[in-house]
C-alpha atoms as a PDB file:
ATOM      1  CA  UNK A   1     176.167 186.552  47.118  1.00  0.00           C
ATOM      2  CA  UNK A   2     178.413 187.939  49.844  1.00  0.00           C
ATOM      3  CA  UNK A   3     178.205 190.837  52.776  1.00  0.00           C
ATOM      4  CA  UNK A   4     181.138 192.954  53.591  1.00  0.00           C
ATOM      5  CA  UNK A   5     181.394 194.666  57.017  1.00  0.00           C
ATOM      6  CA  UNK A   6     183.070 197.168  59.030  1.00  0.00           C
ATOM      7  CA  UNK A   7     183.981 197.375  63.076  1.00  0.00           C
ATOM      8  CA  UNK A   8     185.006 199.655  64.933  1.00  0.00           C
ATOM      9  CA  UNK A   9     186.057 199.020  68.727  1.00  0.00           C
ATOM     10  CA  UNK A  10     188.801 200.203  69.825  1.00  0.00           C
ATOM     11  CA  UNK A  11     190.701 198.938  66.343  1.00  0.00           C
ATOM     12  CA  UNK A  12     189.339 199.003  63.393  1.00  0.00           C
ATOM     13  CA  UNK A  13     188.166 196.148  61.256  1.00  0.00           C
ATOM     14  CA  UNK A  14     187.403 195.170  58.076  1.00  0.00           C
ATOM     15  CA  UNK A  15     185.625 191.724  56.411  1.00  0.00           C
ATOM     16  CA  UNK A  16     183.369 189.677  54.357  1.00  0.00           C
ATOM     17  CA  UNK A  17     181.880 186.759  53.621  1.00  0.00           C
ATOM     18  CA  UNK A  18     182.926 184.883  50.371  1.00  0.00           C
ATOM     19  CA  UNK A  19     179.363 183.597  49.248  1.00  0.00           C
ATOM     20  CA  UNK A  20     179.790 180.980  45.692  1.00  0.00           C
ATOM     21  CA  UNK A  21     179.022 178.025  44.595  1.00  0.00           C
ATOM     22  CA  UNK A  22     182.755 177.347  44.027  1.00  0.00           C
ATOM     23  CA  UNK A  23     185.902 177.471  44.948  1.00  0.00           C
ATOM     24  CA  UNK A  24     188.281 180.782  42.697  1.00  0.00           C
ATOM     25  CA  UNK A  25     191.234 179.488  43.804  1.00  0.00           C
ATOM     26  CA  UNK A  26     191.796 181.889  46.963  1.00  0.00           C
ATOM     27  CA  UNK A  27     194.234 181.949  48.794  1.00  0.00           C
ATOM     28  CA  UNK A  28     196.184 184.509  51.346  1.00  0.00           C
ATOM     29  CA  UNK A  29     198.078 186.837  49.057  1.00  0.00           C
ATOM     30  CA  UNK A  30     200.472 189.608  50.589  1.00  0.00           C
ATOM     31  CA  UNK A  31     201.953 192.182  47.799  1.00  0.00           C
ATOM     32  CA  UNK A  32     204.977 193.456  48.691  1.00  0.00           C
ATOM     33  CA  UNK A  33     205.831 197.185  47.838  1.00  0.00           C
ATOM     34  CA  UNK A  34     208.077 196.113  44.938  1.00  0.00           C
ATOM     35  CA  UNK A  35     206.217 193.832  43.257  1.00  0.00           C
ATOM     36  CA  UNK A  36     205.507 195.341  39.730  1.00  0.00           C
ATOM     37  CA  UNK A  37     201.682 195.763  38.959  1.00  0.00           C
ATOM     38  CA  UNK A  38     201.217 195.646  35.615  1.00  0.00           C
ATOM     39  CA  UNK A  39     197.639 197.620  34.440  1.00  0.00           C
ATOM     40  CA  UNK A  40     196.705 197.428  30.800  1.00  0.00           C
ATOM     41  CA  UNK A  41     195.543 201.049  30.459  1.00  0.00           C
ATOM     42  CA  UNK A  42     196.939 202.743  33.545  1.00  0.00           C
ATOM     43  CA  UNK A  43     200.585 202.224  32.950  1.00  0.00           C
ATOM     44  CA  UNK A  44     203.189 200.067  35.282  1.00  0.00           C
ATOM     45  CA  UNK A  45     203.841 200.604  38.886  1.00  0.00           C
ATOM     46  CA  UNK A  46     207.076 199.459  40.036  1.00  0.00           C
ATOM     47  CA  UNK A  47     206.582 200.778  43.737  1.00  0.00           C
ATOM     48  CA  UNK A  48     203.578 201.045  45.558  1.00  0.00           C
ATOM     49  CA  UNK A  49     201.888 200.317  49.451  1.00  0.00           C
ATOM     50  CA  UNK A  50     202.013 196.059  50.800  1.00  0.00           C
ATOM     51  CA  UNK A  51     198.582 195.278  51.124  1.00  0.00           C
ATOM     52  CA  UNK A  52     197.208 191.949  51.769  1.00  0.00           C
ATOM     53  CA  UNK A  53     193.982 190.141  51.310  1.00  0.00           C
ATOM     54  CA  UNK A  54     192.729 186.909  49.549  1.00  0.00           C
ATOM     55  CA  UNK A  55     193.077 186.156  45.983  1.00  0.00           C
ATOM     56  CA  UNK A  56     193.297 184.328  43.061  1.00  0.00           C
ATOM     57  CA  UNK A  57     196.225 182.071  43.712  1.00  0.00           C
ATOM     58  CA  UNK A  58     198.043 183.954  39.931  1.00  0.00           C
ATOM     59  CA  UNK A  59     201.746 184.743  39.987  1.00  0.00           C
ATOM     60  CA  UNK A  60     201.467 187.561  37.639  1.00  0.00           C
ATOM     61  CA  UNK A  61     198.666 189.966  39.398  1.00  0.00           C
ATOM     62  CA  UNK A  62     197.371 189.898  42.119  1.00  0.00           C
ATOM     63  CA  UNK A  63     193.428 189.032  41.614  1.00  0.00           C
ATOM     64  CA  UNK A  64     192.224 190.297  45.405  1.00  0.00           C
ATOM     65  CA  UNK A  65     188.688 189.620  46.161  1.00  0.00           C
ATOM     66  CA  UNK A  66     189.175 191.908  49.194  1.00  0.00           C
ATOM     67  CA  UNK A  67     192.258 193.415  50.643  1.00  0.00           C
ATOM     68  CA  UNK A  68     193.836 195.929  53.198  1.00  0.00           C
ATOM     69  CA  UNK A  69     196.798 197.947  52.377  1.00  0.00           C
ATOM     70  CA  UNK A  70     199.533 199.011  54.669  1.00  0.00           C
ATOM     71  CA  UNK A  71     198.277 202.473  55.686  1.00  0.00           C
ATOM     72  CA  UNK A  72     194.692 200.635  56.678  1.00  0.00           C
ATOM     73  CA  UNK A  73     192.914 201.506  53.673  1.00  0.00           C
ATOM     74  CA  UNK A  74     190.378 198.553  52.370  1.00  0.00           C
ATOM     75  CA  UNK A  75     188.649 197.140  49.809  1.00  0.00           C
ATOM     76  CA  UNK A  76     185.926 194.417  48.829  1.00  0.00           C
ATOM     77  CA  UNK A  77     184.394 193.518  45.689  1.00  0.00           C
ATOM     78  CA  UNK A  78     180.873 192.232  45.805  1.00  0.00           C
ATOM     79  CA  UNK A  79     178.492 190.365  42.897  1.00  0.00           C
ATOM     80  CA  UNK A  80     176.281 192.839  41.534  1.00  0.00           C
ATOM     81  CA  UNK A  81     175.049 191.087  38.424  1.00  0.00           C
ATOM     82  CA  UNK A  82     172.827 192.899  36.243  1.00  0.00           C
ATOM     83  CA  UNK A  83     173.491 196.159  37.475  1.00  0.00           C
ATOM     84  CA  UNK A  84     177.157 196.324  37.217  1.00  0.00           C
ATOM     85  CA  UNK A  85     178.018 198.463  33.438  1.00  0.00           C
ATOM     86  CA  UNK A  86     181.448 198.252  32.299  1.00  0.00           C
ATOM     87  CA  UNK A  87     182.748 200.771  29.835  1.00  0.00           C
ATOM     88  CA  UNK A  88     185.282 200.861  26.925  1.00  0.00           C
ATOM     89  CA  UNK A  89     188.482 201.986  27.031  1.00  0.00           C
ATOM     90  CA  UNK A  90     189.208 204.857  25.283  1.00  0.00           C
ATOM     91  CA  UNK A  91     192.601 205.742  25.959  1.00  0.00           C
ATOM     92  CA  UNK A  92     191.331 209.227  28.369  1.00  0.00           C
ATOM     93  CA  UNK A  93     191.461 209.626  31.853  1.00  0.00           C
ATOM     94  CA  UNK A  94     192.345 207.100  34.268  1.00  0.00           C
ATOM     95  CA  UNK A  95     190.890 203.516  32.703  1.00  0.00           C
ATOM     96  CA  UNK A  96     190.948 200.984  34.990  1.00  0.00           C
ATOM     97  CA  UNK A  97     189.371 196.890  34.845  1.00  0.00           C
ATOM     98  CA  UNK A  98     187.312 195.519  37.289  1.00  0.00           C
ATOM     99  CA  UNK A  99     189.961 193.193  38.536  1.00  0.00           C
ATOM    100  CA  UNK A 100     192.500 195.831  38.567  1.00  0.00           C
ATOM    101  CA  UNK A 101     190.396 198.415  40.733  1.00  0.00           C
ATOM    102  CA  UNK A 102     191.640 197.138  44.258  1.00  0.00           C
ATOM    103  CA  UNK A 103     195.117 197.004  43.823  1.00  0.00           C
ATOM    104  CA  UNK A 104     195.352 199.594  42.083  1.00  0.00           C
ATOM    105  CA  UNK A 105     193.184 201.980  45.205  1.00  0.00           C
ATOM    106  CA  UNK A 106     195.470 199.957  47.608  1.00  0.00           C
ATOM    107  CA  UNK A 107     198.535 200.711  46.154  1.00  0.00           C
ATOM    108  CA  UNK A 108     198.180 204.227  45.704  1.00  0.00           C
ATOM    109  CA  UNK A 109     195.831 206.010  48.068  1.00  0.00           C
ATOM    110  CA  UNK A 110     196.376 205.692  51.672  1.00  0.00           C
ATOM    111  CA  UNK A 111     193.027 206.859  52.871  1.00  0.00           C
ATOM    112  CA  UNK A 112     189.372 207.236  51.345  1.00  0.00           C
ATOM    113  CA  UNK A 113     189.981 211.023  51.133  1.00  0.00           C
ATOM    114  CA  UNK A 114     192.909 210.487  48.993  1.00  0.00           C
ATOM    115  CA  UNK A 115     191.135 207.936  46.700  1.00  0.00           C
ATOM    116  CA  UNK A 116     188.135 209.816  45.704  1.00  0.00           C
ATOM    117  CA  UNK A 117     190.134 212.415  44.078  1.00  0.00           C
ATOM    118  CA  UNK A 118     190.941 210.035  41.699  1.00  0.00           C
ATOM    119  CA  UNK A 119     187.408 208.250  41.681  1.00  0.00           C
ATOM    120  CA  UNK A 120     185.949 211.441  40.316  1.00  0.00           C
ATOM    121  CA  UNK A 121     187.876 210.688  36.715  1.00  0.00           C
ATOM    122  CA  UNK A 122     187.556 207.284  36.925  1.00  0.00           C
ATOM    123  CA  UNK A 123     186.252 204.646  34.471  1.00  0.00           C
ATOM    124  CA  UNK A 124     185.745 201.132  35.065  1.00  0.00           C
ATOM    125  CA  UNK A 125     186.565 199.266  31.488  1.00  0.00           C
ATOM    126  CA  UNK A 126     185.152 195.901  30.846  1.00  0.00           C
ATOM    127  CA  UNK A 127     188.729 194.887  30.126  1.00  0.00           C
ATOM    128  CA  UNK A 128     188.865 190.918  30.838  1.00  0.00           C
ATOM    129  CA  UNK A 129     191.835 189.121  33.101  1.00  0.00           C
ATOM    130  CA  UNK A 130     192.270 186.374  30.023  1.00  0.00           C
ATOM    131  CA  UNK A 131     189.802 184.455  27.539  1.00  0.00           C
ATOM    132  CA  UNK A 132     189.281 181.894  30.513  1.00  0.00           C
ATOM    133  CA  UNK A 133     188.104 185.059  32.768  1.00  0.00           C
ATOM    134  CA  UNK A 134     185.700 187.465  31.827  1.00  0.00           C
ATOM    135  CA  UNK A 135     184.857 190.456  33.939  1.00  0.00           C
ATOM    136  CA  UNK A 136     183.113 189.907  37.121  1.00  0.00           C
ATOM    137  CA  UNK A 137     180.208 192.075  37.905  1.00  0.00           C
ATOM    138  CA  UNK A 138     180.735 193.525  41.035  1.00  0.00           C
ATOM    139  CA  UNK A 139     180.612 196.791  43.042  1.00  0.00           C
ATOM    140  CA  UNK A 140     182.691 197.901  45.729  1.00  0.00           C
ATOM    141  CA  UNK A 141     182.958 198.802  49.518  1.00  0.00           C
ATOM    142  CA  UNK A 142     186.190 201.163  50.360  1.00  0.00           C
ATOM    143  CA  UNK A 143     186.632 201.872  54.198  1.00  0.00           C
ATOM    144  CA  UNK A 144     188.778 203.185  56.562  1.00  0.00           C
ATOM    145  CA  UNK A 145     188.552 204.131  60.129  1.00  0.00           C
ATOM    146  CA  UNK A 146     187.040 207.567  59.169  1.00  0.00           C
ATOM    147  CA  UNK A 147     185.070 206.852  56.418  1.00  0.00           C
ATOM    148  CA  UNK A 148     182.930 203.978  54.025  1.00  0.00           C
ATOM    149  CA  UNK A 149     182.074 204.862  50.764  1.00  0.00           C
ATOM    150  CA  UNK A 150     180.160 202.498  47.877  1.00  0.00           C
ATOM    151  CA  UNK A 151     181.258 202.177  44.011  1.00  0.00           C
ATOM    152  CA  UNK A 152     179.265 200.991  41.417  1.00  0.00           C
ATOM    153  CA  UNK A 153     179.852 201.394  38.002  1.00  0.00           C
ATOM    154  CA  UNK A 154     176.369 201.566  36.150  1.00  0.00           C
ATOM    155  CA  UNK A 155     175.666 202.670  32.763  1.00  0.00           C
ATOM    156  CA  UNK A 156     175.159 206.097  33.540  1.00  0.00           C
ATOM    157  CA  UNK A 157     178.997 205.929  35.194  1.00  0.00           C
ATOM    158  CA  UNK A 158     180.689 205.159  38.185  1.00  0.00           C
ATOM    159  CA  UNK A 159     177.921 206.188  41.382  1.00  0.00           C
ATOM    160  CA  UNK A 160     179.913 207.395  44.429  1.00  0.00           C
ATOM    161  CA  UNK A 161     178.056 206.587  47.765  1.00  0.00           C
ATOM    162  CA  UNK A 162     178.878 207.387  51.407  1.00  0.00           C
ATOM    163  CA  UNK A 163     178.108 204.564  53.486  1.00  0.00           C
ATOM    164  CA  UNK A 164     176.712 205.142  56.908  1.00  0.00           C
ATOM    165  CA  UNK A 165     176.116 201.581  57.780  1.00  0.00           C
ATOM    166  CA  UNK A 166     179.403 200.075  56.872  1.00  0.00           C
ATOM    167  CA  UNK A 167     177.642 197.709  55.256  1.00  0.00           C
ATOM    168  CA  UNK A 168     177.503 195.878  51.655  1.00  0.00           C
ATOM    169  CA  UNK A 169     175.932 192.788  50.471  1.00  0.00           C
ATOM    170  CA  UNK A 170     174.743 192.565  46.373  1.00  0.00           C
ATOM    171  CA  UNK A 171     171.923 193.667  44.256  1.00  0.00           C
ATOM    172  CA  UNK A 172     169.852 195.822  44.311  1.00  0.00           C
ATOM    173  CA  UNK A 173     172.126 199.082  43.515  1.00  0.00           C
ATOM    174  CA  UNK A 174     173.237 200.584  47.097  1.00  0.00           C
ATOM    175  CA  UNK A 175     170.334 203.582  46.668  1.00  0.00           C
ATOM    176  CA  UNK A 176     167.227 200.734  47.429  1.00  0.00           C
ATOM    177  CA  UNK A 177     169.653 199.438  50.483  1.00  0.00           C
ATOM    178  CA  UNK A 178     169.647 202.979  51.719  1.00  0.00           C
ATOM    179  CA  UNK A 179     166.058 203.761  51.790  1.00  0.00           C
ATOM    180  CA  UNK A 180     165.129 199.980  52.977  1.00  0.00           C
ATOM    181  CA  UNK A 181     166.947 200.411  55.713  1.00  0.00           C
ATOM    182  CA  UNK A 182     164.189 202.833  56.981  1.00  0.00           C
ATOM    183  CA  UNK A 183     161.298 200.196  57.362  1.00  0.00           C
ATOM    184  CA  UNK A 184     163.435 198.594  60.145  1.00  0.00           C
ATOM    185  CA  UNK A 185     164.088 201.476  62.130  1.00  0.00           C
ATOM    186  CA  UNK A 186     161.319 200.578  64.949  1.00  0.00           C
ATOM    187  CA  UNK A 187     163.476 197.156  65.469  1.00  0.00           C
ATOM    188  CA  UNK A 188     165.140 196.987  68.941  1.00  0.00           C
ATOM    189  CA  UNK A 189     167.607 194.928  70.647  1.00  0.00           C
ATOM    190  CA  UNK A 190     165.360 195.663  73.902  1.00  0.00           C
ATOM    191  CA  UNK A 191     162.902 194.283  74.990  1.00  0.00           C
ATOM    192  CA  UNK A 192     159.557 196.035  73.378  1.00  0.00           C
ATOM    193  CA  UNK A 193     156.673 197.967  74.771  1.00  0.00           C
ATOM    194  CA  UNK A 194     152.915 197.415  74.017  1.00  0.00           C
ATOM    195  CA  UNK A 195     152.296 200.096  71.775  1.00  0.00           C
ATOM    196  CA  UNK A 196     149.784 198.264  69.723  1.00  0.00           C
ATOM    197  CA  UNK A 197     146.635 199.857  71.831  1.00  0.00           C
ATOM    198  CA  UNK A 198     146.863 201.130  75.678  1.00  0.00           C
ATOM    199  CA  UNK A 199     143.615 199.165  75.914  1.00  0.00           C
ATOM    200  CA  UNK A 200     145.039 195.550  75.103  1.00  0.00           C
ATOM    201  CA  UNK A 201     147.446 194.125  77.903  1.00  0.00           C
ATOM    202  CA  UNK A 202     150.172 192.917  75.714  1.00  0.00           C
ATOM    203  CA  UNK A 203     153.387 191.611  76.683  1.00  0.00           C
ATOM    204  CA  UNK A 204     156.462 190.519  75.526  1.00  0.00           C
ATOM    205  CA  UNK A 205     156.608 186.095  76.316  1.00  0.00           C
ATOM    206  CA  UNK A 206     160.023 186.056  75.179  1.00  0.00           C
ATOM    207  CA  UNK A 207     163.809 188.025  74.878  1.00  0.00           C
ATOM    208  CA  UNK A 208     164.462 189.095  71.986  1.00  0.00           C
ATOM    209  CA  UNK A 209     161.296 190.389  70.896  1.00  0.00           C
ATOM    210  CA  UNK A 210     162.004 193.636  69.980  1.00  0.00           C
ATOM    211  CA  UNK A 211     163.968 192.384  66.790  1.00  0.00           C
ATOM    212  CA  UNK A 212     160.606 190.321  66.067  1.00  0.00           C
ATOM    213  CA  UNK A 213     160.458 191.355  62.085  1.00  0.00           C
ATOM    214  CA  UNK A 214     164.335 191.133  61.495  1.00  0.00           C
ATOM    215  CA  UNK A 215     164.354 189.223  58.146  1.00  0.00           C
ATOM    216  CA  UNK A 216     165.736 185.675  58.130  1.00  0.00           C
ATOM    217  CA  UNK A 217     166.055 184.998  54.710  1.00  0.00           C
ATOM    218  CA  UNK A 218     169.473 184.894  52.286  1.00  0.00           C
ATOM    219  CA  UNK A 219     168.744 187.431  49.892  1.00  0.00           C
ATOM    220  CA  UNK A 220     171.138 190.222  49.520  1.00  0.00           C
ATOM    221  CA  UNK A 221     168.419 192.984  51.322  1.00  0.00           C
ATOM    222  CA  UNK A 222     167.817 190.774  54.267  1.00  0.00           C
ATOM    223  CA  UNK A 223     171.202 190.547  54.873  1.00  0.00           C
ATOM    224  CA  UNK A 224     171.573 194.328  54.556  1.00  0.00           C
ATOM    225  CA  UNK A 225     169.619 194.891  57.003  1.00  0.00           C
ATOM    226  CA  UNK A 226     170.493 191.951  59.206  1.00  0.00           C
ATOM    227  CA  UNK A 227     174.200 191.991  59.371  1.00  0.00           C
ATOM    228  CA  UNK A 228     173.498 196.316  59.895  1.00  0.00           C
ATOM    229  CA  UNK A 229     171.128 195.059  63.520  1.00  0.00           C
ATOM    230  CA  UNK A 230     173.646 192.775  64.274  1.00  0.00           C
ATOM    231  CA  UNK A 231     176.710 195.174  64.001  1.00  0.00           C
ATOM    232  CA  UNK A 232     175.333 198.684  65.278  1.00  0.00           C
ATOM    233  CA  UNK A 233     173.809 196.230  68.025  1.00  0.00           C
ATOM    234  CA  UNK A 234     177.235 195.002  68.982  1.00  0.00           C
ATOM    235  CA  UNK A 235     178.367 194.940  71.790  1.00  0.00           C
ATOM    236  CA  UNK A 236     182.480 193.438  72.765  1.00  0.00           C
ATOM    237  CA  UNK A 237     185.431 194.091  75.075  1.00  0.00           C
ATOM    238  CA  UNK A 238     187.764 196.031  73.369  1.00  0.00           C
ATOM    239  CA  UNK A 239     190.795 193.776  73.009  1.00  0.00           C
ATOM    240  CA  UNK A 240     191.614 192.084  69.439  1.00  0.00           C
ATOM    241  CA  UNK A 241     190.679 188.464  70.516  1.00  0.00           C
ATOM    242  CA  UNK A 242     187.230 190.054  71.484  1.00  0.00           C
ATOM    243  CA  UNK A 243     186.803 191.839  68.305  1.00  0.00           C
ATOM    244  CA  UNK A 244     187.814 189.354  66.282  1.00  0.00           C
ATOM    245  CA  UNK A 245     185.374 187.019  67.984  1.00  0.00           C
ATOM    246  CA  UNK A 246     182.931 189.566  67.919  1.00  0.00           C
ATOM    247  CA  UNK A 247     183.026 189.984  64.196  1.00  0.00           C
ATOM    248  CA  UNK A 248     183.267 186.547  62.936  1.00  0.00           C
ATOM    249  CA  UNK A 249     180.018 186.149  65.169  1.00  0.00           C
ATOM    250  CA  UNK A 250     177.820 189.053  62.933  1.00  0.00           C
ATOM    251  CA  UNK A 251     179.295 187.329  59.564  1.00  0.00           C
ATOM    252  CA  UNK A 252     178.115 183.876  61.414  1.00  0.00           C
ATOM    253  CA  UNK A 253     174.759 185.788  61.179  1.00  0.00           C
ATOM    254  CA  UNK A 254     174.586 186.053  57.662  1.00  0.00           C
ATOM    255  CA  UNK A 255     176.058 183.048  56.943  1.00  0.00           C
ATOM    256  CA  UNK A 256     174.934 180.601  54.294  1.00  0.00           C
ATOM    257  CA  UNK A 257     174.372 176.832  55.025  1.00  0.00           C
ATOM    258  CA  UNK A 258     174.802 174.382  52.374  1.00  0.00           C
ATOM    259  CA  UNK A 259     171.315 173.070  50.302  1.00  0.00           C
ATOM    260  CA  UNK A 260     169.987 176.643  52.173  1.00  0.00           C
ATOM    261  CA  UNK A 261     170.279 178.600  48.615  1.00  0.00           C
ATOM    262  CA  UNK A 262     170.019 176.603  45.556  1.00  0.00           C
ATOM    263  CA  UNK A 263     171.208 178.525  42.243  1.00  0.00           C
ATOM    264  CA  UNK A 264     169.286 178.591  39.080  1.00  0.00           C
ATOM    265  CA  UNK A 265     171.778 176.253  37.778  1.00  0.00           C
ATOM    266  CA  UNK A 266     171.084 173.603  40.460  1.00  0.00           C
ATOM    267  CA  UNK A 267     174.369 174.221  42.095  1.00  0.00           C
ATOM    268  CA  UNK A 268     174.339 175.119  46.325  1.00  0.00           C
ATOM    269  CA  UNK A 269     175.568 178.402  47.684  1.00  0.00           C
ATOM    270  CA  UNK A 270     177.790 178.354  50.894  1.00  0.00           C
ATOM    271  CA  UNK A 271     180.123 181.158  52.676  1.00  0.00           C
ATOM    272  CA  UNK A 272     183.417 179.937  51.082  1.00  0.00           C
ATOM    273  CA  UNK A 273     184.812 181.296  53.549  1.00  0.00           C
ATOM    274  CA  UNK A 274     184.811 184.591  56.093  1.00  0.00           C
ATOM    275  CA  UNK A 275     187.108 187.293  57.389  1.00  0.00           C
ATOM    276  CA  UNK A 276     187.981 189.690  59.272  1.00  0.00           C
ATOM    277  CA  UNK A 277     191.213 192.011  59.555  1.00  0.00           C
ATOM    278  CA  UNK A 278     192.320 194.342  61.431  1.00  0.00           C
ATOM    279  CA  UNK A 279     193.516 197.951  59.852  1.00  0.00           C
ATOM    280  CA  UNK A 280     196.268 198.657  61.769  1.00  0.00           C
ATOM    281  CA  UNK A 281     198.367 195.631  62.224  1.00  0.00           C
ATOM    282  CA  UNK A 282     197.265 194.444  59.273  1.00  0.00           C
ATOM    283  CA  UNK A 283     196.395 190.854  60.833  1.00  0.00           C
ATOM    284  CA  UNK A 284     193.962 189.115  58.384  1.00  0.00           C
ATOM    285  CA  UNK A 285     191.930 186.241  59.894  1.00  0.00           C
ATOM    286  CA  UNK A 286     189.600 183.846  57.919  1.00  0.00           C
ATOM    287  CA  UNK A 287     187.817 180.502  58.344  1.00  0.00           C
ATOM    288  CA  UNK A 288     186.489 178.320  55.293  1.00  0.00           C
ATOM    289  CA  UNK A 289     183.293 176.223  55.540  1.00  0.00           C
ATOM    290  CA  UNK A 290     184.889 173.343  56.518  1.00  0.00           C
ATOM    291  CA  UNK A 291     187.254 174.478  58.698  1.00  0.00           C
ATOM    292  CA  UNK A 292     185.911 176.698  61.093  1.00  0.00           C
ATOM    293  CA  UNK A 293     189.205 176.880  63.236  1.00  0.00           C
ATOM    294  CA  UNK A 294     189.788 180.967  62.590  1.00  0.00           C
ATOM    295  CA  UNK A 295     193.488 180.940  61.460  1.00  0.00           C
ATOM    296  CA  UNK A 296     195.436 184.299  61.435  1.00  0.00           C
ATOM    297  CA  UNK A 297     198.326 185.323  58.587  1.00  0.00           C
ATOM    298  CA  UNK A 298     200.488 188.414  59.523  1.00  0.00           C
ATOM    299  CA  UNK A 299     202.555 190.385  56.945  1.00  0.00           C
ATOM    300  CA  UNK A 300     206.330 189.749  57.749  1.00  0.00           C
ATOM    301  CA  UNK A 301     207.768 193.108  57.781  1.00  0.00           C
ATOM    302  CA  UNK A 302     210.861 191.764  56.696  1.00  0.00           C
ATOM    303  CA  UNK A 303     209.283 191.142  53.130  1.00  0.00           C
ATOM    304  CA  UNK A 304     207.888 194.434  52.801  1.00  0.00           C
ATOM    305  CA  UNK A 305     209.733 195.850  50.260  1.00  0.00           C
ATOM    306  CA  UNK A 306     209.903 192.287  48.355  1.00  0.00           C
ATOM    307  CA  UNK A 307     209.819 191.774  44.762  1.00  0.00           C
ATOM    308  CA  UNK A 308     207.551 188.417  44.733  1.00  0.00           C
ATOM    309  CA  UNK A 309     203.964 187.908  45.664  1.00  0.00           C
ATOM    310  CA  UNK A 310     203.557 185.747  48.460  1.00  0.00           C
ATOM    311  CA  UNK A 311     201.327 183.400  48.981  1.00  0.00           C
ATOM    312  CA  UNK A 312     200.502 183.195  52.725  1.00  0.00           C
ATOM    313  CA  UNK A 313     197.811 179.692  53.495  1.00  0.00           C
END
């Protein structure tokens, strides 16, 4: 359960919420140009682009959950159970696991464009991390300030989607999103006019009544289509403390409160935590659920062209 958003204002911005009924072990993880990435069928890179994002706290790869690299290219993984279809490697064409799809993007494409010339040969292999971690099923959102595009490997391959909404959340497959979105489109953030019958006086008792029908609920489509009214709907100065405000306020909106979604294993969904960076410094901000003091982690230019991933909390 998560929902992954873009911003543009001025800057442009990239973030999610983290929605689990656990912790992963994240934690701020910057990867410096020299830090070898290791992939088990698409050779070793010993030089690459810095990106940063949160991870699995590992020493030996980084395991981003979502990242930005240093050119302002991003990327998100999302849950997408029962839809998502690995593959098996067969040793042709660029092979790539789940886990090693976003720094692998990051590191070597600097833009969308560049990226889906190599997402037209690519095949997501249901290669797992270790015993302990088996593949995740999860799609993707890739975005920069020109363009947002969906991945999700099904068993009929890897389904390439432009994204007009800059938006993501989980199942169902991004198609049903797409053509949801259309029984919303009469939803306003003005106030709204009696068009019921000209021969009823009907009027509006309260603001905010032209969003009356705006799902409430925590499923993945309601969130869609919420966190899409809140965001096109936006409306900020355009300086970064703004924006960032501005953007932790729409994932506020989508938020999930504790005892709100119970799993089928008993166990509470909660927004881990949120964030929100911005493409061109390459500021990442986040808050977790119990700390909702928004802290901010900068990539040291200095470390670059390190060797070492660095953990940044």
């Amino acid at each position: 359960m998560c929902t992954c958003i873009t911003y543009d204002n001025g800057d442009f911005y990239f973030g999610r919420n983290l929605d689990l009924d656990c912790s992963f072990g994240e934690t701020v993880v910057m990867t410096p140009r020299n830090f070898p990435l290791e992939f088990r069928m698409a050779g070793r890179r010993d030089r690459h682009y810095a990106m940063i994002g949160m991870a699995s706290a590992s020493d030996r790869f980084p395991l981003y959950a979502e990242a930005v690299n240093e050119k302002g290219l991003c990327m998100a993984g999302l849950n997408f159970p029962g839809n998502a279809y690995y593959q098996k490697p067969d040793g042709e064409g660029l092979e790539l696991a789940s886990f090693e799809l976003i720094p692998w993007i990051l590191g070597t494409c600097a833009n969308v464009e560049e990226a889906e010339e190599y997402l037209k040969e690519l095949k997501v292999t249901d290669t797992a991390f270790s015993d302990q971690m088996p593949p995740a099923p999860l799609h993707w959102m890739l975005a920069d300030k020109e363009q947002c595009l969906v991945l999700e490997a099904v068993r009929e391959g890897l389904r390439i989607y432009e994204n007009p909404f800059g938006v993501l959340t989980n199942n169902p497959p991004f198609d049903y999103h797409r053509v949801n979105m259309n029984n919303y489109l009469n939803l306003s953030a003005k106030s709204p006019q009696n068009r019921f019958s000209d021969q009823l006086n009907l009027q509006p008792y309260a603001q905010g009544m032209g969003a009356a029908g705006l799902p409430g609920d925590a499923s993945s489509a309601s969130r869609f289509v919420r966190a899409t009214f809140l965001k096109w709907n936006s409306v900020a100065p355009q300086d970064e403390k703004s924006n960032v405000s501005q953007f932790f306020h729409i994932l506020d909106g989508v938020a999930m409160v504790r005892g709100s979604v119970i799993t089928e294993a008993g166990t509470y969904d909660v927004t881990t935590y949120s964030c929100c960076i911005n493409t061109r410094t390459g500021a990442y901000y986040y808050k977790t659920y119990d700390d909702s003091q928004i802290r901010k982690v900068e990539i040291e230019k200095s470390c670059l062209d390190g060797r070492e991933l660095k953990m940044m909390n």
